[in-house]
Protein backbone atom coordinates (compact mmCIF):
# COMPACT_ATOMS: atom_id res chain seq x y z
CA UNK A 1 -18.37 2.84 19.00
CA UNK A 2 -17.75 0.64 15.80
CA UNK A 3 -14.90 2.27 13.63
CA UNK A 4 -15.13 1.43 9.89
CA UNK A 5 -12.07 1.02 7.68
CA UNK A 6 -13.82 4.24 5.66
CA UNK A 7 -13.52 6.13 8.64
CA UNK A 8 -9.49 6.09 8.42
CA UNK A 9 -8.39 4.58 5.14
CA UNK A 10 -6.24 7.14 2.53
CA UNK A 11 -8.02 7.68 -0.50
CA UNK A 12 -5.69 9.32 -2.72
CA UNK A 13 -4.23 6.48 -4.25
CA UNK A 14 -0.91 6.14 -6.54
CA UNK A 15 -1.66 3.46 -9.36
CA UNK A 16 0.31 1.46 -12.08
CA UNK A 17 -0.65 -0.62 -14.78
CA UNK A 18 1.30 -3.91 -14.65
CA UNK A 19 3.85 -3.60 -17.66
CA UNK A 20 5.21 -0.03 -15.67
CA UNK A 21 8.82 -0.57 -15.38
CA UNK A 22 10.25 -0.80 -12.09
CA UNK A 23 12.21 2.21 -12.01
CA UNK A 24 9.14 4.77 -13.13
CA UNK A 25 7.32 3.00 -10.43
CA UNK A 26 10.54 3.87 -7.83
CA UNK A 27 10.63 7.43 -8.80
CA UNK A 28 6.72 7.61 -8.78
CA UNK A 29 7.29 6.29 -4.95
CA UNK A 30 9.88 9.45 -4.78
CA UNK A 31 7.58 11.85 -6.22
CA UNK A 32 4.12 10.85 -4.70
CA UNK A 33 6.40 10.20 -1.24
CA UNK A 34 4.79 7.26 -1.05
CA UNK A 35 6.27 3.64 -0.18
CA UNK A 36 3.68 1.81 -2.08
CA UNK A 37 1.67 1.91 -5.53
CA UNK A 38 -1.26 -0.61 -6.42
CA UNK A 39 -1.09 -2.39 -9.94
CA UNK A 40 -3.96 -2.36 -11.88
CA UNK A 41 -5.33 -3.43 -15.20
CA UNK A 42 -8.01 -2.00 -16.67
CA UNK A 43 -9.45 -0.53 -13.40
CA UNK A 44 -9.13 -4.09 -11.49
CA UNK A 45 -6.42 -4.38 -8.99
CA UNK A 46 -4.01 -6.69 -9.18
CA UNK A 47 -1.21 -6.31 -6.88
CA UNK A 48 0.66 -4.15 -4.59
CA UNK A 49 4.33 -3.13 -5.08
CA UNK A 50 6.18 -1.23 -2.04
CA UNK A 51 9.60 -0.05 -1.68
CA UNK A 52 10.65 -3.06 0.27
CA UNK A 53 9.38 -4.89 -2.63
CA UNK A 54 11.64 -3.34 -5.09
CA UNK A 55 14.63 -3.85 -2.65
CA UNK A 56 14.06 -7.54 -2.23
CA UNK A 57 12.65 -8.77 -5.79
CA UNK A 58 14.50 -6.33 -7.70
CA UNK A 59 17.61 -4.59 -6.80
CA UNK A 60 18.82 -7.86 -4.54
CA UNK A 61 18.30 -9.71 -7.75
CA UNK A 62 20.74 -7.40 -9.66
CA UNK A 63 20.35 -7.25 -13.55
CA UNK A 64 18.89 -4.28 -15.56
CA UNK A 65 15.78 -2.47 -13.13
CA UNK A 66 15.04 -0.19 -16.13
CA UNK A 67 13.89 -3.35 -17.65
CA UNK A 68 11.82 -5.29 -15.25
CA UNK A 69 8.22 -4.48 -15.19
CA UNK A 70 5.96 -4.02 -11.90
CA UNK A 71 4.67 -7.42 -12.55
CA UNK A 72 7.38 -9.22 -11.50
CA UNK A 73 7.70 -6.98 -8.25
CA UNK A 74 4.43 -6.97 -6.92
CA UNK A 75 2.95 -8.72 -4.40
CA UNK A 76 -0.53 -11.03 -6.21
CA UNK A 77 -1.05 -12.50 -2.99
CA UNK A 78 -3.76 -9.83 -2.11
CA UNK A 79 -4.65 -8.85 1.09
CA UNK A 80 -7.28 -6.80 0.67
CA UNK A 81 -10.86 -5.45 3.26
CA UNK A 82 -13.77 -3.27 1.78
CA UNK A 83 -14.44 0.12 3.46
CA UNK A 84 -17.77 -1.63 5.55
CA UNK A 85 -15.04 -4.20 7.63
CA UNK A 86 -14.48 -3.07 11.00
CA UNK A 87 -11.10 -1.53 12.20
CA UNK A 88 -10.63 -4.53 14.85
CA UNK A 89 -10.35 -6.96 11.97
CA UNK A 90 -8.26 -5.32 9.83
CA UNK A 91 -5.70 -4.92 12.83
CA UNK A 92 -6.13 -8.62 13.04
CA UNK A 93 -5.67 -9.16 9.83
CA UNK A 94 -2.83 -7.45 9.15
CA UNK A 95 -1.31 -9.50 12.47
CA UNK A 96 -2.00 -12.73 11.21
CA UNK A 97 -0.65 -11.77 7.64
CA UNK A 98 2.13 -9.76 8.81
CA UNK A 99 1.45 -6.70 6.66
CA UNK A 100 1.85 -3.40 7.08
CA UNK A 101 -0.89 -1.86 4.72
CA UNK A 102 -3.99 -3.46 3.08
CA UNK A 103 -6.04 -2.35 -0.07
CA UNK A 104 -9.35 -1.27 0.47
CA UNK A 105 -11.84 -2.77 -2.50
CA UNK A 106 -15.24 -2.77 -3.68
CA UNK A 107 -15.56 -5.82 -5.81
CA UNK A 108 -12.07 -5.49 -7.36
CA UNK A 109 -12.15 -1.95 -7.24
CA UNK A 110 -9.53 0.01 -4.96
CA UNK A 111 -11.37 2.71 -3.78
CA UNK A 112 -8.59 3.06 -0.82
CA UNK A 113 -5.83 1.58 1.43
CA UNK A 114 -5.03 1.29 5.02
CA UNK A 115 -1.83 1.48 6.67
CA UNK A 116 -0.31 0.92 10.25
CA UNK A 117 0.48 4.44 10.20
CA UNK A 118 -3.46 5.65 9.63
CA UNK A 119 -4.31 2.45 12.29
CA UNK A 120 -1.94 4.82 14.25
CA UNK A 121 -3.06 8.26 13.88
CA UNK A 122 -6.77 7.27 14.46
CA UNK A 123 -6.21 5.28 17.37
CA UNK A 124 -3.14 6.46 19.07
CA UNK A 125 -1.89 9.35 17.76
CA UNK A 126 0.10 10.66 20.94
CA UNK A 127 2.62 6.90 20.27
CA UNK A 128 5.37 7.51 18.09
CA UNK A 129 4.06 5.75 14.93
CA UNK A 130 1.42 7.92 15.13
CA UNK A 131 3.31 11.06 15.60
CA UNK A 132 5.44 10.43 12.68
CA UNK A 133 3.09 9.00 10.45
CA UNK A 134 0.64 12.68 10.94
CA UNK A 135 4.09 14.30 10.22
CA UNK A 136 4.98 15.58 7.14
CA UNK A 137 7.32 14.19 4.84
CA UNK A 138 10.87 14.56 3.70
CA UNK A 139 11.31 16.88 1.03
């Protein structure tokens, strides 16, 4: 049976407008305990910033954080599937684009996102990735 990206993708998204400074989006991370947060303007997405982002285009950088916006974080090159696409490709996709979670639109809408660790839970939950992703988090 067919599995479609609606079937496992997270919902409950964290969002940002793009002028967000980087360190409100870091402790939004903290607080949501989440490791990335989608950029969007005026209900259109834009880009995705994760925590590895902020390591590598931010702090690695040096300078002032509390002054750098998202924008210059985020990752514009989107990768993004709609919640029709099958589960195969989006495992595919996320191979040949070596990410590790993908955007779910309609249009330019994110209506969701899909990461290895819900890949994991829905098809192997019994592998560690998918034990630790059901888990809950740190607190």
């Amino acid at each position: 049976m067919t599995q479609h990206v609606r079937d496992i993708m997270t919902t409950d998204l964290v969002t940002v407008e793009p002028l967000t400074s980087v360190t409100d989006v870091a402790q939004l991370m903290r607080n949501e305990d989440v490791g990335d947060v989608l950029v969007v303007e005026e209900g259109h997405l834009r880009g995705v910033v994760t925590d590895r982002d902020l390591v590598i285009r931010v702090m690695a950088e040096g300078g002032d954080a509390g002054e750098r916006t998202v924008a210059n974080a985020c990752s514009e090159e989107l990768v993004t599937v709609t919640p029709d696409d099958d589960v195969d490709q989006v495992i595919g996709l996320m191979r040949e684009k070596a990410v590790r979670r993908v955007p779910v639109v309609e249009g330019d809408h994110a209506v969701g996102i899909v990461s290895l660790g819900d890949l994991a839970i829905a098809r192997d939950p019994g592998s560690a990735l998918g034990g630790i992703s059901a888990a809950r988090g740190n607190e």
